[in-house]
N, C-alpha and C. Protein backbone atom coordinates (compact mmCIF):
# COMPACT_ATOMS: atom_id res chain seq x y z
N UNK A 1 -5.46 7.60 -29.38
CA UNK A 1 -5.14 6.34 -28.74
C UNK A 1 -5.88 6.29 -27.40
N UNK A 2 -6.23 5.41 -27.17
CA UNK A 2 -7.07 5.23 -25.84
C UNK A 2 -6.61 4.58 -24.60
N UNK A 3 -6.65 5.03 -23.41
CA UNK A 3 -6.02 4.49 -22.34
C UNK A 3 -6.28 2.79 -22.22
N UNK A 4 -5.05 2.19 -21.91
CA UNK A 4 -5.28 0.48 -21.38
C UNK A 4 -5.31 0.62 -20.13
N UNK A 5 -5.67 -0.27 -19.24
CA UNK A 5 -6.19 -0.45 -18.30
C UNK A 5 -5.40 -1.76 -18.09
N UNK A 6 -4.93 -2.20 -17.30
CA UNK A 6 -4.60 -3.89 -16.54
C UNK A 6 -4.98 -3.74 -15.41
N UNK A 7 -5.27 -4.29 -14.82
CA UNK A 7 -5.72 -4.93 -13.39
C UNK A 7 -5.68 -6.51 -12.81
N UNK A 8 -5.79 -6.43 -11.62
CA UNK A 8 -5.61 -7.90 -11.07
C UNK A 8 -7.05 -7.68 -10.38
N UNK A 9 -8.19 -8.96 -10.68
CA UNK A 9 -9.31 -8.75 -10.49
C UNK A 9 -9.75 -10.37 -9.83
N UNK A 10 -10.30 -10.10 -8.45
CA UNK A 10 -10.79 -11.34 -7.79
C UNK A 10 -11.42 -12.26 -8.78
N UNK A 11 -11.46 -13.75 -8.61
CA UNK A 11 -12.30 -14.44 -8.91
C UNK A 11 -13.26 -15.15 -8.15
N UNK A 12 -14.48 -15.54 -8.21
CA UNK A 12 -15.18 -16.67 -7.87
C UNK A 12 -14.31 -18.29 -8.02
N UNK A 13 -14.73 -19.54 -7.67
CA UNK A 13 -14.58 -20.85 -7.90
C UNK A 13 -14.99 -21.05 -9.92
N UNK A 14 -16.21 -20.61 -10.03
CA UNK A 14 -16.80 -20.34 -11.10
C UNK A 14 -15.84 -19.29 -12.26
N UNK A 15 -14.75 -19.32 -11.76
CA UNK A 15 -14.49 -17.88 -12.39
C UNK A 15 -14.53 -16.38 -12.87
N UNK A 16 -16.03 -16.11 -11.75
CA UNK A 16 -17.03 -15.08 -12.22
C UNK A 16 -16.09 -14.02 -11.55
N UNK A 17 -16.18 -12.46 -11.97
CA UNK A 17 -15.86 -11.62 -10.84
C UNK A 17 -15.95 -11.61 -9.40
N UNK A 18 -15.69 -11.77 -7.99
CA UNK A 18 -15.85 -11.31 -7.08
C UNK A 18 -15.69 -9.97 -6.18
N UNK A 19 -16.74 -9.52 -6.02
CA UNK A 19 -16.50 -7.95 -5.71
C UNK A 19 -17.24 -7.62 -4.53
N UNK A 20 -17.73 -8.98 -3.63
CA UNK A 20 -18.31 -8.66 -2.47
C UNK A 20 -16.86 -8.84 -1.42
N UNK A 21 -17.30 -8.10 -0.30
CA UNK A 21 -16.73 -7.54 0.86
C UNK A 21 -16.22 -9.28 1.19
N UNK A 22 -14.45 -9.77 1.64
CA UNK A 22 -14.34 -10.90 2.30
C UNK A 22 -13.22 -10.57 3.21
N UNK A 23 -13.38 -11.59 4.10
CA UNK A 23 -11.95 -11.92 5.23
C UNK A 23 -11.23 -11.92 4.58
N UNK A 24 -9.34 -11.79 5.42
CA UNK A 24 -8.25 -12.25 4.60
C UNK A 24 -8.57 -13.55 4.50
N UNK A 25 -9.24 -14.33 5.04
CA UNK A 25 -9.17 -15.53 4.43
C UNK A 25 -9.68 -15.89 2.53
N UNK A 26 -10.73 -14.83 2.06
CA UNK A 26 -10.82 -14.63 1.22
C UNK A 26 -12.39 -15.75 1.51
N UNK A 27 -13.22 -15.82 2.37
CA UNK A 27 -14.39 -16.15 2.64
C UNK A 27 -15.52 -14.62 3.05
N UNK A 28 -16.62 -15.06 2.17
CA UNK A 28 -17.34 -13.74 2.60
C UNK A 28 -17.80 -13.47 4.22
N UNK A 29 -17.87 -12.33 4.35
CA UNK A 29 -18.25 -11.24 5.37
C UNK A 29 -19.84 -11.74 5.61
N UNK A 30 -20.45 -11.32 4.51
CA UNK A 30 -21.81 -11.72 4.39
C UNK A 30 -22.06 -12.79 4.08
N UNK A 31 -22.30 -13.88 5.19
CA UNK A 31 -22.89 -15.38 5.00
C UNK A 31 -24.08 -15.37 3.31
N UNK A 32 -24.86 -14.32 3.89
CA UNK A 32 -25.66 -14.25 3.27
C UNK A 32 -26.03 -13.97 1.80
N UNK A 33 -24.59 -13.45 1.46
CA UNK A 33 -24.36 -12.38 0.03
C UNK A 33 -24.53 -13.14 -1.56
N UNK A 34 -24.82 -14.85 -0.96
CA UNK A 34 -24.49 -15.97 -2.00
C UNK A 34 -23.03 -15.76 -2.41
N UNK A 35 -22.01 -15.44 -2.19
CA UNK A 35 -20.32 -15.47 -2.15
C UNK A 35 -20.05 -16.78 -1.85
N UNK A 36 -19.44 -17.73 -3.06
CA UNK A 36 -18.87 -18.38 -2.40
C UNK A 36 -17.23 -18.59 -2.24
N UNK A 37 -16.69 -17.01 -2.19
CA UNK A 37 -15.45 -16.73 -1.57
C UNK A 37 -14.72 -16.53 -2.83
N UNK A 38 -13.39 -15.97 -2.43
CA UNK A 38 -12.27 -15.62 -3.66
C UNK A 38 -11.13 -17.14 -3.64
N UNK A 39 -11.14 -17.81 -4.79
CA UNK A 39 -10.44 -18.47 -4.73
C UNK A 39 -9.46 -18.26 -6.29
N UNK A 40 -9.57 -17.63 -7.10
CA UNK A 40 -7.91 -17.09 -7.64
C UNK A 40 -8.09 -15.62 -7.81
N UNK A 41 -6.93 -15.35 -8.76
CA UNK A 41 -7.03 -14.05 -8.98
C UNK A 41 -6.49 -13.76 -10.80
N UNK A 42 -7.25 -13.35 -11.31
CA UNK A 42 -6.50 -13.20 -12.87
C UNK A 42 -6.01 -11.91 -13.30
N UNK A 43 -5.54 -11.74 -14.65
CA UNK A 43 -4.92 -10.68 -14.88
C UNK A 43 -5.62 -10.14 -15.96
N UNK A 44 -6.64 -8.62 -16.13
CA UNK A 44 -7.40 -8.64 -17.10
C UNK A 44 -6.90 -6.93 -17.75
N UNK A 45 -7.10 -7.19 -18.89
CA UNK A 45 -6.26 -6.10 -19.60
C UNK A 45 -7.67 -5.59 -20.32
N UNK A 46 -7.53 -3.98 -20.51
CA UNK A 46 -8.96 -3.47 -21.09
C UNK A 46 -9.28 -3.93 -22.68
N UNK A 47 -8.06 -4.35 -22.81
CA UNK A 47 -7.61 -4.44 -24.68
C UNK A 47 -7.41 -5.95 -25.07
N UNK A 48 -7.44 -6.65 -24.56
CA UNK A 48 -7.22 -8.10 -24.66
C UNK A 48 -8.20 -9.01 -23.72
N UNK A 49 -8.62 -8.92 -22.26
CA UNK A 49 -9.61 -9.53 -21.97
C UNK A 49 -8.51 -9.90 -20.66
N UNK A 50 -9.05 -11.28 -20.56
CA UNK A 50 -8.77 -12.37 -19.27
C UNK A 50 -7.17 -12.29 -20.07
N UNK A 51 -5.89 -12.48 -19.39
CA UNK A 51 -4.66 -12.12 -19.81
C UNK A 51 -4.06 -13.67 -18.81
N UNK A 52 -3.48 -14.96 -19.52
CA UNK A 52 -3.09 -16.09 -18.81
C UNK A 52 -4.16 -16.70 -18.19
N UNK A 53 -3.87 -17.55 -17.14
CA UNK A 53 -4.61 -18.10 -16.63
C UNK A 53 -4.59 -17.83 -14.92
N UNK A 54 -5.58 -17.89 -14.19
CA UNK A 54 -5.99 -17.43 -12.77
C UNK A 54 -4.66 -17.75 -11.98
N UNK A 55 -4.36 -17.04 -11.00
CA UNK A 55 -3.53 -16.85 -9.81
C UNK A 55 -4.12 -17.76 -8.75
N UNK A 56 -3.89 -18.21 -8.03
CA UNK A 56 -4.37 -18.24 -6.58
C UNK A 56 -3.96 -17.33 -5.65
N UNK A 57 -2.63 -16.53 -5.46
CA UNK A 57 -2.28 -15.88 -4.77
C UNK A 57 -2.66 -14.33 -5.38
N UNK A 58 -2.63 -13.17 -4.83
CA UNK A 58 -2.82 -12.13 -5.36
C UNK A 58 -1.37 -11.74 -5.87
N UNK A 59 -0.15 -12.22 -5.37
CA UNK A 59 1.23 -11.56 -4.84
C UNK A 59 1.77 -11.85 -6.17
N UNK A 60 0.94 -13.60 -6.30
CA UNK A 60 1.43 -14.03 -8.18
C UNK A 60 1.00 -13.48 -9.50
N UNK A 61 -0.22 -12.70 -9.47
CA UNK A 61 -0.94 -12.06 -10.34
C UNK A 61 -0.25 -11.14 -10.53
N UNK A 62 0.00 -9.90 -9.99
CA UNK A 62 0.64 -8.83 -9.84
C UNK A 62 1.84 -8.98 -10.88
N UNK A 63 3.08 -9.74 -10.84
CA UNK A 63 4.03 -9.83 -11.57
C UNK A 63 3.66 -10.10 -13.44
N UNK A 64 2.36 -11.03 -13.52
CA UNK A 64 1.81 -10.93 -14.46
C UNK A 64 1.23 -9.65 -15.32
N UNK A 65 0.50 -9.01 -14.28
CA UNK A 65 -0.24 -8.13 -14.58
C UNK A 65 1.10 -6.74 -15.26
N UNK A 66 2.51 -7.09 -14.54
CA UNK A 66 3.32 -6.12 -14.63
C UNK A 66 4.02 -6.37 -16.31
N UNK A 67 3.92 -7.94 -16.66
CA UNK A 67 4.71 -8.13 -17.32
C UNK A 67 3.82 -7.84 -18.59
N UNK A 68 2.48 -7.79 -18.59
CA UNK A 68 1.90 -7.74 -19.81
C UNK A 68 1.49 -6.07 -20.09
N UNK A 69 1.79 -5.62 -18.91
CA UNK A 69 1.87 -3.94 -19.04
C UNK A 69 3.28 -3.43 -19.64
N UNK A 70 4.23 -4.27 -19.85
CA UNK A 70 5.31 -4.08 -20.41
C UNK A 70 5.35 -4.44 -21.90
N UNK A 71 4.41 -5.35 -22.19
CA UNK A 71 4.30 -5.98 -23.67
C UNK A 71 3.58 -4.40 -24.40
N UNK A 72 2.52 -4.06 -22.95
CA UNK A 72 1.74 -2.47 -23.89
C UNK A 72 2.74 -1.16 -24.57
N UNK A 73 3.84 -1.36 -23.55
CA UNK A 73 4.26 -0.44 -23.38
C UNK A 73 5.59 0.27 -24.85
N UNK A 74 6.17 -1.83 -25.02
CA UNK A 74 7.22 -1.94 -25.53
C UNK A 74 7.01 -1.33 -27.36
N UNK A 75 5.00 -1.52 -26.81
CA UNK A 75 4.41 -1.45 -28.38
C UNK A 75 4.28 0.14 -28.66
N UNK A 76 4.35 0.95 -27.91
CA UNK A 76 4.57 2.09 -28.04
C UNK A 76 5.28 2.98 -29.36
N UNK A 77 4.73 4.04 -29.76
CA UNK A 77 5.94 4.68 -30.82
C UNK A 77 6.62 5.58 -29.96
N UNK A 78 7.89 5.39 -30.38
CA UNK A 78 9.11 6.01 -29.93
C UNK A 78 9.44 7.26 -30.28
N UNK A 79 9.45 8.65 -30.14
CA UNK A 79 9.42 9.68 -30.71
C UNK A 79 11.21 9.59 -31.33
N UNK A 80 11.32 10.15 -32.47
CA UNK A 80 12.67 10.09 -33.22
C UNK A 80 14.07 11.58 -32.72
């Protein structure tokens, strides 16, 4: 069986990953970096992909990210 993975992973406007350096404001550091800032946040599972639909807050993702780590979990075999 192979390890799952969930995470809560920045987005672009575009939806793309964001993984450059930003303010809490969630505007880049580097004017220059072509960033044009973090505006949600989604929930991505190694085994299923993009998991719901984008956050804006990070604080809201998180509970997602918890609840679909519970769907992994529930799928588990149970030793007898």
């Amino acid at each position: 069986m192979s390890r799952i993975t969930i995470r809560v992973e920045p987005r672009h406007a575009d939806n793309g990953p964001c993984d450059h350096a930003v303010k809490p404001s969630g505007r880049p550091r580097d004017a220059a970096s072509g960033c044009t800032g973090r505006t949600a946040y989604a929930v991505v599972c190694s085994e299923h992909g993009t998991v719901g639909d984008p956050h804006h807050v990070k604080q809201l993702a998180e509970p997602a990210a918890r609840e679909h780590r519970i769907v992994h979990l529930a799928a588990l075999p149970r030793p007898a």
